[in-house]
C-alpha atoms as a PDB file:
ATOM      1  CA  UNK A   1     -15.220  13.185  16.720  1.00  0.00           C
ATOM      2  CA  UNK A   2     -11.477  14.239  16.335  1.00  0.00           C
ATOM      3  CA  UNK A   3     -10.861  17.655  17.098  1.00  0.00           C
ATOM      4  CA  UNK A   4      -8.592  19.770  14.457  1.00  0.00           C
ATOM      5  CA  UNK A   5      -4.986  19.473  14.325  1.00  0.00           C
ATOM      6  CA  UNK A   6      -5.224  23.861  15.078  1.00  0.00           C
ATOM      7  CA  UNK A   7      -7.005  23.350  18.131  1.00  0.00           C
ATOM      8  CA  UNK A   8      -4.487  21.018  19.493  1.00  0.00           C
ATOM      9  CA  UNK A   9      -1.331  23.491  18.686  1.00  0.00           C
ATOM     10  CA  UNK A  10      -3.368  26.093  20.495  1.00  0.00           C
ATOM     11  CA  UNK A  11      -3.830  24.151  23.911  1.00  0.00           C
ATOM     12  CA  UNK A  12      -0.272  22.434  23.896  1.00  0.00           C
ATOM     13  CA  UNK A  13       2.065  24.828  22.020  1.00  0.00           C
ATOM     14  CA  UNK A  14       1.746  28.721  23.320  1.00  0.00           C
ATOM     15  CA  UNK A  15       2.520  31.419  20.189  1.00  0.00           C
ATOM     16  CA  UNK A  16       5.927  32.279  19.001  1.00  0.00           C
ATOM     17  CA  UNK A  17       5.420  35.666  19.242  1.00  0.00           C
ATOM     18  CA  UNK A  18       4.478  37.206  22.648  1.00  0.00           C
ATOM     19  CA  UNK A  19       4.941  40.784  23.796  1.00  0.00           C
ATOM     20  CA  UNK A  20       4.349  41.941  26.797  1.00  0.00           C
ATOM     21  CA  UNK A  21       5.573  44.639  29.489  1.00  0.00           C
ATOM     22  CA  UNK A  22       4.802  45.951  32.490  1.00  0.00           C
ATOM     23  CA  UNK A  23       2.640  49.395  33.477  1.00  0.00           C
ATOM     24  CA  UNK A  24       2.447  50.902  36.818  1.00  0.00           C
ATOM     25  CA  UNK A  25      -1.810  52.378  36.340  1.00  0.00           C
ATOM     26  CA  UNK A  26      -2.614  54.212  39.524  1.00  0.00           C
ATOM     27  CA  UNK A  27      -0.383  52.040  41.996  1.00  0.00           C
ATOM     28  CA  UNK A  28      -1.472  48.728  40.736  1.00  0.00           C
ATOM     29  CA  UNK A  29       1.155  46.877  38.407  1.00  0.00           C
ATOM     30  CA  UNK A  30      -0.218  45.746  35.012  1.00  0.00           C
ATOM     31  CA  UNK A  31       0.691  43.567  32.577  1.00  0.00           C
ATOM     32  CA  UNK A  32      -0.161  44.279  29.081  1.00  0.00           C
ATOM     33  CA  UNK A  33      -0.202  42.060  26.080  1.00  0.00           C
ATOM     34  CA  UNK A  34       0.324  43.355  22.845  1.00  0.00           C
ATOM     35  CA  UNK A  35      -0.789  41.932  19.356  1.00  0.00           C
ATOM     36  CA  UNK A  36       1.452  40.344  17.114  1.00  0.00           C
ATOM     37  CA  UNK A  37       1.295  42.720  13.215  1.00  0.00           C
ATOM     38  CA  UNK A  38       3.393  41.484  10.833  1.00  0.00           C
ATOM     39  CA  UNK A  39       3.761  43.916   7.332  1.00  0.00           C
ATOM     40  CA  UNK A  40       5.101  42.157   4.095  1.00  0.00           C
ATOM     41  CA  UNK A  41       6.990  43.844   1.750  1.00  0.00           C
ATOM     42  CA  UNK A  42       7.004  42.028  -1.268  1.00  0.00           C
ATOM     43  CA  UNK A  43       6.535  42.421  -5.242  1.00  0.00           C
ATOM     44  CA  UNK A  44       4.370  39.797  -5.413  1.00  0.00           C
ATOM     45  CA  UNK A  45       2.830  40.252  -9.090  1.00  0.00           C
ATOM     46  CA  UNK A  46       6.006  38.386 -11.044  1.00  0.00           C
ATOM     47  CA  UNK A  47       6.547  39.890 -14.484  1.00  0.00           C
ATOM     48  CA  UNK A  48       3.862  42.541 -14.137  1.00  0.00           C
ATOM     49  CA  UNK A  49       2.234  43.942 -17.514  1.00  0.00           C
ATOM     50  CA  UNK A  50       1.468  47.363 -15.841  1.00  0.00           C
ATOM     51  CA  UNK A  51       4.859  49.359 -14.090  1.00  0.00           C
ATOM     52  CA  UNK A  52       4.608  48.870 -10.575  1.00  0.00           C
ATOM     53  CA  UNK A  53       4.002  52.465  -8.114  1.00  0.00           C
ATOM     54  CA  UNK A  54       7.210  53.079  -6.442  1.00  0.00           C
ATOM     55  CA  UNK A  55       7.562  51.379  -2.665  1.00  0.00           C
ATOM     56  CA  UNK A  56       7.027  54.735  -1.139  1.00  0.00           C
ATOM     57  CA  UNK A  57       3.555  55.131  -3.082  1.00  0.00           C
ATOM     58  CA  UNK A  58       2.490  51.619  -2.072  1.00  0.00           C
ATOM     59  CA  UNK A  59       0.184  51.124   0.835  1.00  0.00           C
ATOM     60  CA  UNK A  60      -0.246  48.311   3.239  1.00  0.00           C
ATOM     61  CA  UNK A  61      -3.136  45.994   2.253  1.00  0.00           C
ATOM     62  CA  UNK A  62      -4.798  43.798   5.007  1.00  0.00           C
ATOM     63  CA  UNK A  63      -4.999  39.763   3.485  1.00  0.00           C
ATOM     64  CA  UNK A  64      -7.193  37.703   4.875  1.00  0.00           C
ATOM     65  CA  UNK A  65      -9.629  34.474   3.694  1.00  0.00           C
ATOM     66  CA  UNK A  66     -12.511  36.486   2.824  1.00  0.00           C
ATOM     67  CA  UNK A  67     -10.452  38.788   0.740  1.00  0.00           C
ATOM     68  CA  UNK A  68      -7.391  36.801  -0.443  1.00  0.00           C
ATOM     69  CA  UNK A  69      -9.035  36.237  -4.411  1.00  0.00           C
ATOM     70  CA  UNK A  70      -9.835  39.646  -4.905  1.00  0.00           C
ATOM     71  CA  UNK A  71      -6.187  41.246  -3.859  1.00  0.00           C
ATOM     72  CA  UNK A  72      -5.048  38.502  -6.065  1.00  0.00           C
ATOM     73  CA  UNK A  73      -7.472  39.482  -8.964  1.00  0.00           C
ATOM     74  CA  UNK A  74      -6.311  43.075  -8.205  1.00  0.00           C
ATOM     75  CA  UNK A  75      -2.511  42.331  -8.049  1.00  0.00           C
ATOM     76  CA  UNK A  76      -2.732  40.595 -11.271  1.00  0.00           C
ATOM     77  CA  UNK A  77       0.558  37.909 -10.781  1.00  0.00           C
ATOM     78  CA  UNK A  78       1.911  36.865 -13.560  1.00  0.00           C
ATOM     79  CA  UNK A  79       4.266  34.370 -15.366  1.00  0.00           C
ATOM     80  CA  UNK A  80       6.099  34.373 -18.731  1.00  0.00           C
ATOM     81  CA  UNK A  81       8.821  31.299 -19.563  1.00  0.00           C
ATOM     82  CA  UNK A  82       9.353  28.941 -21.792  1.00  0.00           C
ATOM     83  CA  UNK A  83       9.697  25.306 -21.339  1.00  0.00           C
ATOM     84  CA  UNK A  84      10.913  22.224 -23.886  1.00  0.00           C
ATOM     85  CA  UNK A  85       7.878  21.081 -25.983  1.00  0.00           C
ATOM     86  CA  UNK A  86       7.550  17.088 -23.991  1.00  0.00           C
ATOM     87  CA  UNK A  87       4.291  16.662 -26.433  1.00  0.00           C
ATOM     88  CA  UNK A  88       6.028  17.201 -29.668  1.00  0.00           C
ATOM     89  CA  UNK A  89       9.856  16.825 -28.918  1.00  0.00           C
ATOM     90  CA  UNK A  90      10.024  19.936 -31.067  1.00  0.00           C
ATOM     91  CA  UNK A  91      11.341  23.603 -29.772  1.00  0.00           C
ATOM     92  CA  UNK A  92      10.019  25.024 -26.958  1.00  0.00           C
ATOM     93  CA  UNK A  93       6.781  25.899 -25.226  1.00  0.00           C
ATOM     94  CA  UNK A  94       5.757  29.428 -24.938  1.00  0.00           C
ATOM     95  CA  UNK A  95       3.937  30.265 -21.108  1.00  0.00           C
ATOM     96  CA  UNK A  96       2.154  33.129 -20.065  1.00  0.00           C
ATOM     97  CA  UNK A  97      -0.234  32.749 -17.580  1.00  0.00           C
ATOM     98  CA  UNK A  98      -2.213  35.715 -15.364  1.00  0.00           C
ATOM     99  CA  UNK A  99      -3.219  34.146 -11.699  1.00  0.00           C
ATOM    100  CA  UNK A 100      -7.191  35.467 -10.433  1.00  0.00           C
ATOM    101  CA  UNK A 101      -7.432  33.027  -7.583  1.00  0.00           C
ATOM    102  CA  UNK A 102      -5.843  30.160  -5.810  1.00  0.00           C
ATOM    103  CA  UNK A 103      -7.900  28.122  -8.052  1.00  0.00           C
ATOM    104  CA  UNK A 104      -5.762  29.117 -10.917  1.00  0.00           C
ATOM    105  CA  UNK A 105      -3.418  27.058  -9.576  1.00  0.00           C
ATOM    106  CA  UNK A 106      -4.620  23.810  -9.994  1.00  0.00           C
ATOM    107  CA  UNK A 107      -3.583  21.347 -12.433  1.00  0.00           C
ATOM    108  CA  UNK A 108      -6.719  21.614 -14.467  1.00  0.00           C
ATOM    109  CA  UNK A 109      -7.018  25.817 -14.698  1.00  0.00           C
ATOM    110  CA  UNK A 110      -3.321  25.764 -15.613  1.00  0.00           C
ATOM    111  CA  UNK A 111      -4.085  23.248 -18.821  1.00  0.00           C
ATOM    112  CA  UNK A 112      -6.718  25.446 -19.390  1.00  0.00           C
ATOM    113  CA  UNK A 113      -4.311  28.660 -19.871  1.00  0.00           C
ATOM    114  CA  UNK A 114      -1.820  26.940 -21.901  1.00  0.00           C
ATOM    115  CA  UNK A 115      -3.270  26.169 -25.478  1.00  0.00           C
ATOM    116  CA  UNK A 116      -1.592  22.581 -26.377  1.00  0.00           C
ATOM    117  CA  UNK A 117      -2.496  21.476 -22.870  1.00  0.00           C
ATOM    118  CA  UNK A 118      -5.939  22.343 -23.528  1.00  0.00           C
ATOM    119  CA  UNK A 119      -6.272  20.376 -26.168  1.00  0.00           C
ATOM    120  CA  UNK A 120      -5.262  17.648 -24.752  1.00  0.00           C
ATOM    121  CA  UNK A 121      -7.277  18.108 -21.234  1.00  0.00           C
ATOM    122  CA  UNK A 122     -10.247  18.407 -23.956  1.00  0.00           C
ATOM    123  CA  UNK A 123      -9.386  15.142 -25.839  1.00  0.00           C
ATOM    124  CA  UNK A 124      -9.393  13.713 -22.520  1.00  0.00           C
ATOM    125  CA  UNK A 125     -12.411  15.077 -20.873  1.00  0.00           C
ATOM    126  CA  UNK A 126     -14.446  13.926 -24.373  1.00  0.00           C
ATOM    127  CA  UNK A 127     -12.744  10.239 -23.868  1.00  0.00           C
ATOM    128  CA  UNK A 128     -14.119  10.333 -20.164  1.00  0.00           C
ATOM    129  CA  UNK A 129     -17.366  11.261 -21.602  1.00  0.00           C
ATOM    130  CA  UNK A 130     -17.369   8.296 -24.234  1.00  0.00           C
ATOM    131  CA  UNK A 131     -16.300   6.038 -21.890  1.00  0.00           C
ATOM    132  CA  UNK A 132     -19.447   6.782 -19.140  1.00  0.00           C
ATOM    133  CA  UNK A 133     -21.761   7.138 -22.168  1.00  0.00           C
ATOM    134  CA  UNK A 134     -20.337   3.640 -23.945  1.00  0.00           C
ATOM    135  CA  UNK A 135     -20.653   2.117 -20.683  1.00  0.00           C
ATOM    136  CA  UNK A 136     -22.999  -1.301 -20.916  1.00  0.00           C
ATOM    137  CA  UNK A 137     -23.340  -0.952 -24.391  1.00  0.00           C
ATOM    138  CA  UNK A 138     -20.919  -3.941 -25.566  1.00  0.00           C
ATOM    139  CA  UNK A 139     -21.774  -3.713 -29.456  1.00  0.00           C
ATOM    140  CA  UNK A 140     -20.454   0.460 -29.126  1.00  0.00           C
ATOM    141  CA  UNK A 141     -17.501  -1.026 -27.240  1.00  0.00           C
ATOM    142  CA  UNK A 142     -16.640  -3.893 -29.666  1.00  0.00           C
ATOM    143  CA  UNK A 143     -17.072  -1.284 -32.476  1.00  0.00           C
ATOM    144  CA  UNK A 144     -14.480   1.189 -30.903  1.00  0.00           C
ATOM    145  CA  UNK A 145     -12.265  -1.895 -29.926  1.00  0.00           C
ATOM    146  CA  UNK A 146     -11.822  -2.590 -33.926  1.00  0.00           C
ATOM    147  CA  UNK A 147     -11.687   0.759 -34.439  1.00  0.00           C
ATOM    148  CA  UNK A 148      -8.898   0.986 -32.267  1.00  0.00           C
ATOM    149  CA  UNK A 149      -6.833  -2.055 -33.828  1.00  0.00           C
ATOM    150  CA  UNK A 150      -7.763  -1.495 -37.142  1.00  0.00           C
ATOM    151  CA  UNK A 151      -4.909   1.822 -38.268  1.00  0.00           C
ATOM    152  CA  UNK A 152      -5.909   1.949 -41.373  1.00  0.00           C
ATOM    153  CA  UNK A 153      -9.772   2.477 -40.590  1.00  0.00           C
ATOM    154  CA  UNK A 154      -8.784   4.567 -37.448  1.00  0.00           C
ATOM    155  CA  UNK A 155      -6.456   6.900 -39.959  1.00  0.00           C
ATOM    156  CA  UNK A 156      -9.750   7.143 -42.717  1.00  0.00           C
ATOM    157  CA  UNK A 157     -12.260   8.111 -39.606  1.00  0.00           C
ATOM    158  CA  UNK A 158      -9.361  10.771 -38.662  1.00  0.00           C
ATOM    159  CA  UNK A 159      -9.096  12.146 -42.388  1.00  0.00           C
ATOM    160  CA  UNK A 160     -12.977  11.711 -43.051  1.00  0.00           C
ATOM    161  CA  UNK A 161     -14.383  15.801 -42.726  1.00  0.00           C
ATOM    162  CA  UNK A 162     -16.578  16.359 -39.911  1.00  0.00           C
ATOM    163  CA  UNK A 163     -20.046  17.086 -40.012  1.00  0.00           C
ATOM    164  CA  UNK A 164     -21.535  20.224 -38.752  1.00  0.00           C
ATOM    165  CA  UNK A 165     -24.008  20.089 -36.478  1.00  0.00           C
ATOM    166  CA  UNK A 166     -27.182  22.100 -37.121  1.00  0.00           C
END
């Protein structure tokens, strides 16, 4: 079994960061190691919807794995821009997107946050679907094949009103 790649740093590389000095403690010389504590300064919740307490009201908040998604959630980051509109060649794209967890960053959540993206990560997911349920059934697939090549039957299906499920 391979070991981890963090394991191996640890037994050939020593840390950056050592401090140490030496104590005299009743005749006997000493040597004492002290921890490495790094504090980060940082605005780290972008264009902010609620003002921001002044630096010398802020406290120091200790980030780790088991807490990293809830400082997030309470830190609220946020984004606001505005991009060219690729889908529709037309204007721009209006962004605004409030971060919760790391997962928010993925590909998928951010579609999810930004309406014209969402429909189409919809359309797609619904085509996936099709697709798996169509699957071995070659009269549904022949029948969406000539659906497909047919425009003027694929623009009447498009126009046709939908019915509402009950």
């Amino acid at each position: 079994m391979a070991s981890s790649s963090q394991k191996f740093i640890s037994r050939n590389r020593a840390p950056r960061v050592q401090i140490e000095y030496d104590v005299e403690l009743y005749g006997a010389e000493k040597t004492v190691q002290l921890p490495f504590v790094m504090g980060v300064m940082s605005d780290l919740s972008g264009k902010s919807e609620e003002p921001l307490p002044s630096v010398a009201d802020r406290k120091f908040l200790e980030i780790d794995v088991d807490n990293f998604d809830d400082r997030m959630k309470s830190m609220k980051p946020r984004t606001a821009f505005s991009v060219p509109n690729t889908l529709t060649g037309e204007g721009n794209l209006s962004v605004d997107m409030t971060f919760e967890s790391m997962d928010d960053f993925s590909p998928a959540a951010i579609a999810q946050k930004v309406a014209p993206l969402k429909k189409l990560l919809d359309a797609r997911t619904q085509l996936a679907n099709l697709t798996t349920y169509m699957d071995g059934k070659t009269g549904a697939e022949n029948l969406m094949t000539d659906i497909i090549k047919d425009p003027a039957l694929l623009k009447a299906l498009a126009a046709a009103p939908a019915e509402d499920e009950e």
